[in-house]
Protein backbone atom coordinates (compact mmCIF):
# COMPACT_ATOMS: atom_id res chain seq x y z
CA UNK A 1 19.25 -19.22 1.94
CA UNK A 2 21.34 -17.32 0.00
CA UNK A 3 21.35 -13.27 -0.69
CA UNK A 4 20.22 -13.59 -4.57
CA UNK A 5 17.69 -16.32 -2.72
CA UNK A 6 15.66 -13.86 0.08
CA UNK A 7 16.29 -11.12 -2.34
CA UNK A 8 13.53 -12.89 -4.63
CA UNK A 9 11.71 -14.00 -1.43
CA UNK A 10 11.46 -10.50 -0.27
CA UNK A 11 9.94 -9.38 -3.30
CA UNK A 12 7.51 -11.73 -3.34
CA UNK A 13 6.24 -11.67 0.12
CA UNK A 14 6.42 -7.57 -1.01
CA UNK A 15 3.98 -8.40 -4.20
CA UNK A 16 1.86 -11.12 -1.54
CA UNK A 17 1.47 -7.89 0.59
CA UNK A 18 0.77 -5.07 -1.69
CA UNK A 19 -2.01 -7.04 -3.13
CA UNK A 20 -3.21 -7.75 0.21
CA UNK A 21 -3.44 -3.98 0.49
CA UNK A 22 -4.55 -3.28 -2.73
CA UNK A 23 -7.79 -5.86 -1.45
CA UNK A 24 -8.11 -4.07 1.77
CA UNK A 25 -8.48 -0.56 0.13
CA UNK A 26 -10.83 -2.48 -2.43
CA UNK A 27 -13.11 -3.63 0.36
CA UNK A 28 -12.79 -0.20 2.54
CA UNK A 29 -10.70 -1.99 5.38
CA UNK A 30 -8.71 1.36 6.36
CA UNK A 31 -7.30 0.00 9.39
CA UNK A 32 -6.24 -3.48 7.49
CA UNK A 33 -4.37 -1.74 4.99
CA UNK A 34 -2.48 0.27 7.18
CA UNK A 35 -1.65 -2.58 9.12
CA UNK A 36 -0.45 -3.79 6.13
CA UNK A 37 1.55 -1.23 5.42
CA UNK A 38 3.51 -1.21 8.31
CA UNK A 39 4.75 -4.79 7.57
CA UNK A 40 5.58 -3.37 4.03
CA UNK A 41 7.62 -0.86 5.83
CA UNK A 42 9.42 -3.32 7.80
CA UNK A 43 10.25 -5.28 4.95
CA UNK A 44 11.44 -2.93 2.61
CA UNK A 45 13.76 -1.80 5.42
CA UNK A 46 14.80 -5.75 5.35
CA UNK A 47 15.55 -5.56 1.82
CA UNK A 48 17.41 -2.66 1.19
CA UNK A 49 20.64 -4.53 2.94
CA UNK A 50 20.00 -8.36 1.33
CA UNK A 51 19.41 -6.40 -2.49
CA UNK A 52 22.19 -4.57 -2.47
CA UNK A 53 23.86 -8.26 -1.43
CA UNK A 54 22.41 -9.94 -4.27
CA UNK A 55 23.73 -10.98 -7.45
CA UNK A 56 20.96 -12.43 -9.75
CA UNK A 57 21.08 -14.20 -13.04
CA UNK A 58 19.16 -13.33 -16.01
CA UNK A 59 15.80 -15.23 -15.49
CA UNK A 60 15.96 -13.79 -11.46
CA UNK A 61 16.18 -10.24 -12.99
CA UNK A 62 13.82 -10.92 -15.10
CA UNK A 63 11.33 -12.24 -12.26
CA UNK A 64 11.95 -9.06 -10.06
CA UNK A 65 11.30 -6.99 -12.50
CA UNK A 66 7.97 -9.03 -13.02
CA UNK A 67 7.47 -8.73 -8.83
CA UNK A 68 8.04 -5.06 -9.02
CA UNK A 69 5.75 -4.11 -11.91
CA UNK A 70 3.26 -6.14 -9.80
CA UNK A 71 3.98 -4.17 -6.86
CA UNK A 72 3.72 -0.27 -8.94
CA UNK A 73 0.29 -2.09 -10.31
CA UNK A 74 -0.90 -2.16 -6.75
CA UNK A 75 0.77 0.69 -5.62
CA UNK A 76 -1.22 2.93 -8.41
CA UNK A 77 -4.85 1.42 -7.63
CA UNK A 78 -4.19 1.73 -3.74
CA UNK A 79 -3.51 5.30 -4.33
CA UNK A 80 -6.59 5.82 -6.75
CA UNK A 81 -8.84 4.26 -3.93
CA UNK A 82 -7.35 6.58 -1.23
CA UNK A 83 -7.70 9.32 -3.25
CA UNK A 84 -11.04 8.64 -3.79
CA UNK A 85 -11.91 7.94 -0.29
CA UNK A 86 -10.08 10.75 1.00
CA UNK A 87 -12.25 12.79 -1.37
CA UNK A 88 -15.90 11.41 0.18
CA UNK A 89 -14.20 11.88 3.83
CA UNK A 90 -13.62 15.53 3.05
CA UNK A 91 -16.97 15.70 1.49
CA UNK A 92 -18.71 14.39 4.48
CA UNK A 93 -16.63 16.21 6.94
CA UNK A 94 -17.84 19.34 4.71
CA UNK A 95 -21.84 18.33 5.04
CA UNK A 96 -21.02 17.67 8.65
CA UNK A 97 -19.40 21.02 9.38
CA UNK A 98 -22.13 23.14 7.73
CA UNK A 99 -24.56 20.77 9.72
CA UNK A 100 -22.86 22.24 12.75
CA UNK A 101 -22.98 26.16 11.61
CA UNK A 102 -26.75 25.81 10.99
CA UNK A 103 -27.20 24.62 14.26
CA UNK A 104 -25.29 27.42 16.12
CA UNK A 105 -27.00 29.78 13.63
CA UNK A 106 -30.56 28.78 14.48
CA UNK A 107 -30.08 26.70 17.34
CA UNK A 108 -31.16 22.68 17.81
């Protein structure tokens, strides 16, 4: 396979596993998506030699730009949803802490 070849392949199996992530912060699978993201990592590390290698035509371009608006898409509603989950962790961990100074206060 050529450069301008596993440059697009990359970003595709990039876009495959951002989605994958994107689905796995969807469903609350925490330890999926960053097992998911680990692969990412590994990838992009893959890619930043074989891009820089790659010289692609019009209608590639075109594609990767495609593959990486796909990718920000995912990247932006990941984010949202560990926002948002970070948000009722802290919440919780607040409830749970005040839990703990009524209990010291007036004993269990």
């Amino acid at each position: 396979m050529d450069a301008s070849s596993q440059a697009i392949a990359n970003y595709e199996a990039l876009s495959i596993l951002t989605g994958q992530m994107r689905d796995a912060a969807i469903d609350g699978e925490w330890d999926e998506l960053i097992s998911i993201e680990q692969h990412c990592g590994e990838l992009v590390a893959a890619m930043k030699v074989i891009d820089v290698e790659a010289i692609l035509d019009k209608d590639a371009r075109q594609y990767k730009i495609q593959l990486i608006d796909k990718i920000l898409s995912d990247d932006a509603e990941i984010r949202i949803l560990v926002q948002a989950w970070m948000g009722q962790l802290e919440l919780s961990m607040q409830s749970n802490r005040q839990e703990q100074r009524l209990l010291q206060a007036y004993g269990a």
